[in-house]
N, C-alpha and C. Protein backbone atom coordinates (compact mmCIF):
# COMPACT_ATOMS: atom_id res chain seq x y z
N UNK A 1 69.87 11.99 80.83
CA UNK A 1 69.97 13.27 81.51
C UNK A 1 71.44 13.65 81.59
N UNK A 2 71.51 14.95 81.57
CA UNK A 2 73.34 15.28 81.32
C UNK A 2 73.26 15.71 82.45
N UNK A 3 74.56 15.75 82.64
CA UNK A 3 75.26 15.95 83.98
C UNK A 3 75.99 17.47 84.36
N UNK A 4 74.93 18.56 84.06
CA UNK A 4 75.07 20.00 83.97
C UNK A 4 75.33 20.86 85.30
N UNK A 5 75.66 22.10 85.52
CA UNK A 5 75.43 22.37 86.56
C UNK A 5 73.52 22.31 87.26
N UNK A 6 73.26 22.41 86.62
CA UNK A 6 71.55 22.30 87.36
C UNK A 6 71.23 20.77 87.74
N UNK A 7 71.87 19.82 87.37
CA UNK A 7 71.65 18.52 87.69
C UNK A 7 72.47 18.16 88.84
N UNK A 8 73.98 19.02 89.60
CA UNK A 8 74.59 19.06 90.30
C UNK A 8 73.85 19.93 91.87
N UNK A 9 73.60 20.99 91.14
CA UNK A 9 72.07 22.12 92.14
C UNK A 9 71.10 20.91 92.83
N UNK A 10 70.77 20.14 91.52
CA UNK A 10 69.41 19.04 92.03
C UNK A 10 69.66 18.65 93.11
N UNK A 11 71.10 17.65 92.94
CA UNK A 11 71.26 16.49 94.03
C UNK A 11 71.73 17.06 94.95
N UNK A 12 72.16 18.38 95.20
CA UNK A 12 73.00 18.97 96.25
C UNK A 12 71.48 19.07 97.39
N UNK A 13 70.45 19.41 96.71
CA UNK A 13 69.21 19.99 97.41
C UNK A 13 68.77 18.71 98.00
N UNK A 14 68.43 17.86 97.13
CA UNK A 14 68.21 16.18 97.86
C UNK A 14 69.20 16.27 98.89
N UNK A 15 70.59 16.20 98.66
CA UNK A 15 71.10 15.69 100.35
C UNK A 15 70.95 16.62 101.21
N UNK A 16 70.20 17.73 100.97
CA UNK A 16 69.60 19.01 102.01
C UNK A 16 68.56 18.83 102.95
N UNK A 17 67.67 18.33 101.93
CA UNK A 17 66.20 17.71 102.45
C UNK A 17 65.81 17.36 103.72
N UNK A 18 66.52 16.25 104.15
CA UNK A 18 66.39 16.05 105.50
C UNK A 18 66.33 16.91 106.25
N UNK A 19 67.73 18.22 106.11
CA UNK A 19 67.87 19.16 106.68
C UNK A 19 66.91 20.28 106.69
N UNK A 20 66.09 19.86 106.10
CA UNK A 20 65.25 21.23 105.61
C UNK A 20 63.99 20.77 106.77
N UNK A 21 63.83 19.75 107.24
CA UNK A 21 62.21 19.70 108.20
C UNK A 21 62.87 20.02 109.53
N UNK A 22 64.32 20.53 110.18
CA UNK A 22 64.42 21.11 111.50
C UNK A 22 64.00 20.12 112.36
N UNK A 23 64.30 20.46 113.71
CA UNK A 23 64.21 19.06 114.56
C UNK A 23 63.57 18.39 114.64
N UNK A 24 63.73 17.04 115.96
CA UNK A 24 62.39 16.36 115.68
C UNK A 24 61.35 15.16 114.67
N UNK A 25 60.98 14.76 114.91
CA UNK A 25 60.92 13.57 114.07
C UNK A 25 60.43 14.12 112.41
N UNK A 26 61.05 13.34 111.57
CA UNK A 26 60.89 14.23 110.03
C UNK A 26 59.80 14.25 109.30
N UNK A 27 59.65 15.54 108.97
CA UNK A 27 58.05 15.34 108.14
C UNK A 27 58.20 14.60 106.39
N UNK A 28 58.06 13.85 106.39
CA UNK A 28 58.52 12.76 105.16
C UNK A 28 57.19 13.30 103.96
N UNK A 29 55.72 14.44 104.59
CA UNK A 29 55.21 14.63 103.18
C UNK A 29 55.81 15.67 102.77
N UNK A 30 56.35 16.55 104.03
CA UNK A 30 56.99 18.30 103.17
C UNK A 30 58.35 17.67 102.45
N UNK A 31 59.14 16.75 102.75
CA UNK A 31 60.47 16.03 102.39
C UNK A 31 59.92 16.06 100.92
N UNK A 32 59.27 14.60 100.98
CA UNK A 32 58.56 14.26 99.46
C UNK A 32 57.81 15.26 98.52
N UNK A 33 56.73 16.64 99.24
CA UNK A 33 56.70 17.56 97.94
C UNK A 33 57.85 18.13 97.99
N UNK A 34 58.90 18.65 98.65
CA UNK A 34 60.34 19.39 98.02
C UNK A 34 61.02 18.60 97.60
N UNK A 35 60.98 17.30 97.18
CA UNK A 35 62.12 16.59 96.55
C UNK A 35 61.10 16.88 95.39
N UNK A 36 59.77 16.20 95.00
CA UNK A 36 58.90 16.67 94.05
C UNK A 36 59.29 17.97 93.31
N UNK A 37 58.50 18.81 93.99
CA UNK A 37 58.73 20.29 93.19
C UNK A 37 60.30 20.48 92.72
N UNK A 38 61.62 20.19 93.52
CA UNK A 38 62.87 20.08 93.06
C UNK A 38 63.08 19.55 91.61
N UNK A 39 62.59 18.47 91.48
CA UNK A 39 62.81 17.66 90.26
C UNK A 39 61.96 18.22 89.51
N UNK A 40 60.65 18.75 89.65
CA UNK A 40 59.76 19.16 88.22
C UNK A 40 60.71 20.24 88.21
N UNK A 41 61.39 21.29 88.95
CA UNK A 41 62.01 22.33 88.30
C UNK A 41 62.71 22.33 87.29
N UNK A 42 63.38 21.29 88.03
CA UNK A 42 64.43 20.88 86.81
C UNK A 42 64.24 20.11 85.31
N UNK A 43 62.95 19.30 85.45
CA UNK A 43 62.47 18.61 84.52
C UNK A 43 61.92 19.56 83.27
N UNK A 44 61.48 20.93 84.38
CA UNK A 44 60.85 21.78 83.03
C UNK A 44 61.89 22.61 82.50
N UNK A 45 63.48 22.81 83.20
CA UNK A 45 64.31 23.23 82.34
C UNK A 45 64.43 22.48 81.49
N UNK A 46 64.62 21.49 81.62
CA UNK A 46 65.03 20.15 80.71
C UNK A 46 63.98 19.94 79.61
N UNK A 47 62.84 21.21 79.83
CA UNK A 47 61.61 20.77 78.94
C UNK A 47 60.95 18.99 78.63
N UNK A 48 61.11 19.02 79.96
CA UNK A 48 60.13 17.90 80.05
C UNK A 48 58.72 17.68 81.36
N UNK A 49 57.92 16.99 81.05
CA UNK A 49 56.44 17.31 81.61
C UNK A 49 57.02 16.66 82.93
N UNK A 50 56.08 17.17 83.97
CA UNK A 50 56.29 17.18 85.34
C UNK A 50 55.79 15.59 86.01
N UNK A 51 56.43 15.44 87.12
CA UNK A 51 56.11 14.10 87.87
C UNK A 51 55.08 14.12 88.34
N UNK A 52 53.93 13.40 88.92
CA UNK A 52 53.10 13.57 89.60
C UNK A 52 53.56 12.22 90.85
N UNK A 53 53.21 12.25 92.23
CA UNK A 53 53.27 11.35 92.86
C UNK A 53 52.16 10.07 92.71
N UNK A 54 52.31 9.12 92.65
CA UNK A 54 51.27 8.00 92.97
C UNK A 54 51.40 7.24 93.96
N UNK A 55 50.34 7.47 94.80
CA UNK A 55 50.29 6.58 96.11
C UNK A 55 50.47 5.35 96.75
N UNK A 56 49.80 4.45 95.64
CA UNK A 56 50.48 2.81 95.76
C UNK A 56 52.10 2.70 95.23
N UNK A 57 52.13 3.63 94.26
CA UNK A 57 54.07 3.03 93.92
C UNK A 57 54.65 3.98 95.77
N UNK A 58 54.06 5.21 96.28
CA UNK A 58 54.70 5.48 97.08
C UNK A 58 54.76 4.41 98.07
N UNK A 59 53.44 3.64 98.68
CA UNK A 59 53.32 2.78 99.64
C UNK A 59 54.23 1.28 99.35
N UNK A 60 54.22 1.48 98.42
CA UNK A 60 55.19 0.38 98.06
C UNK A 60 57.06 0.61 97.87
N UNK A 61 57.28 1.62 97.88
CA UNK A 61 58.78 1.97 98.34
C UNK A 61 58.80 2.68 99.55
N UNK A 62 57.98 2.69 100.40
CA UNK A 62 57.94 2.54 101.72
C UNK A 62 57.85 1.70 102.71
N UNK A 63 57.34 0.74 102.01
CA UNK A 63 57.05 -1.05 102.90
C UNK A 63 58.70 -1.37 102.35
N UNK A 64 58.85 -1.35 101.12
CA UNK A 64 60.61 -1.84 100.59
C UNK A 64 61.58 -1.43 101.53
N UNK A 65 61.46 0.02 101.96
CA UNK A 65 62.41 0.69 102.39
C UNK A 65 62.47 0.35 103.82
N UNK A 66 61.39 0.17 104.68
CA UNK A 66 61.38 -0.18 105.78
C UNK A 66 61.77 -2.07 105.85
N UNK A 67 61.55 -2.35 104.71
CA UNK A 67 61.73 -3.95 104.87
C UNK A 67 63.44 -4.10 105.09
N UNK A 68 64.29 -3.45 103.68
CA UNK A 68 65.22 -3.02 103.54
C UNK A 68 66.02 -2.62 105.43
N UNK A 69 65.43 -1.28 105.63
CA UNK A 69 66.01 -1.10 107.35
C UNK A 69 66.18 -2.04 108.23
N UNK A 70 64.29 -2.85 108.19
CA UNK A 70 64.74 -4.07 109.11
C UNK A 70 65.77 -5.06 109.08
N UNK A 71 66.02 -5.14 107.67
CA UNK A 71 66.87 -6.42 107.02
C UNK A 71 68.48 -6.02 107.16
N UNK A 72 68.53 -4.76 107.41
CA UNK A 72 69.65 -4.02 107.66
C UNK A 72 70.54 -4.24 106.13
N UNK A 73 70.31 -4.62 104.87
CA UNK A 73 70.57 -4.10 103.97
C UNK A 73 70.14 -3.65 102.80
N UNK A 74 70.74 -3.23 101.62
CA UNK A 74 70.53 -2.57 100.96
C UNK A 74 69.76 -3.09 99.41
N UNK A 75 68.87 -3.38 98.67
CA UNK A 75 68.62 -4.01 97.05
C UNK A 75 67.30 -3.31 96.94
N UNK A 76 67.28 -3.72 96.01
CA UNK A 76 65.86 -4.14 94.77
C UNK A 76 65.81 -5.29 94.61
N UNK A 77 66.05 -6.27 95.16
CA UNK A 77 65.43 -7.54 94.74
C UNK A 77 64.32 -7.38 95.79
N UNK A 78 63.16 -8.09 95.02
CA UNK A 78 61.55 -7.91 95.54
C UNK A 78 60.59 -6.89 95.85
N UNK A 79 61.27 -5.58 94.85
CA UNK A 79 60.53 -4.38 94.80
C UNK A 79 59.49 -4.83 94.06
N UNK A 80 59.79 -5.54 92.64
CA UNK A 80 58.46 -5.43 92.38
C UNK A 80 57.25 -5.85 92.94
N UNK A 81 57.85 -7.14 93.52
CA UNK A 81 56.70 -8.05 94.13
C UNK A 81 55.94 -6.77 95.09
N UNK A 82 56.88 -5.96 95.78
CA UNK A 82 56.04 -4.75 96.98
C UNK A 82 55.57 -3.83 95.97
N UNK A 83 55.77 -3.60 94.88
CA UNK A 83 54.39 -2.98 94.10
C UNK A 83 54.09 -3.73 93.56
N UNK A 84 53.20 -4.80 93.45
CA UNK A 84 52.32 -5.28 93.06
C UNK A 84 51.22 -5.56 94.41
N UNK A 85 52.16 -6.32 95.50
CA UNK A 85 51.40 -5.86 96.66
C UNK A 85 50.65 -4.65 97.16
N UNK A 86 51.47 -3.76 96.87
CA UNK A 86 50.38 -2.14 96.82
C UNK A 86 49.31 -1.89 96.34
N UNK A 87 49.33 -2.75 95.08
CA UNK A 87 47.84 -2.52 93.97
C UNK A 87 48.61 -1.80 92.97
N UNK A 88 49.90 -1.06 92.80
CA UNK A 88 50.41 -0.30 91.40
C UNK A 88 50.20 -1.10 90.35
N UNK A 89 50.06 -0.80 89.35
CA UNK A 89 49.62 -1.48 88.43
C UNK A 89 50.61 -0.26 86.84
């Protein structure tokens, strides 16, 4: 992926996101379809076919990510093992 102005637009909107659900505790599915729809925009400039979400890879970088918080740091070591735990296949 090149590093164009529309790929600069992308990530500017990701660090928006948060900002975009207004006070209050965050709505993480409107987060996840506007990071979604963000990236197919861009994917179909880029003429390429659109993302779809899948639920076990989501549940499984959500158990990571929260494991990650508790652990108070940061990897990928033992993501996969948490999708395979999910059922992703």
């Amino acid at each position: 992926m090149r590093c164009g102005g529309r790929a600069w637009r992308l990530a500017a909107l990701l660090l928006l996101v948060p900002a975009l659900g207004g006070r209050g505790k965050p709505n993480v599915e409107h987060t996840l379809q506007t990071i979604l729809e963000a990236t197919n925009q861009f994917r179909a400039g880029e003429g390429h076919k659109p993302f779809k979400l899948n639920p076990h890879l989501s549940a499984a970088a959500q158990q990571h990510a929260a494991h990650m918080a508790q652990a108070e740091m940061m990897s990928h070591a033992g993501f996969a093992a948490c999708i395979r735990q999910a059922g992703y296949r």
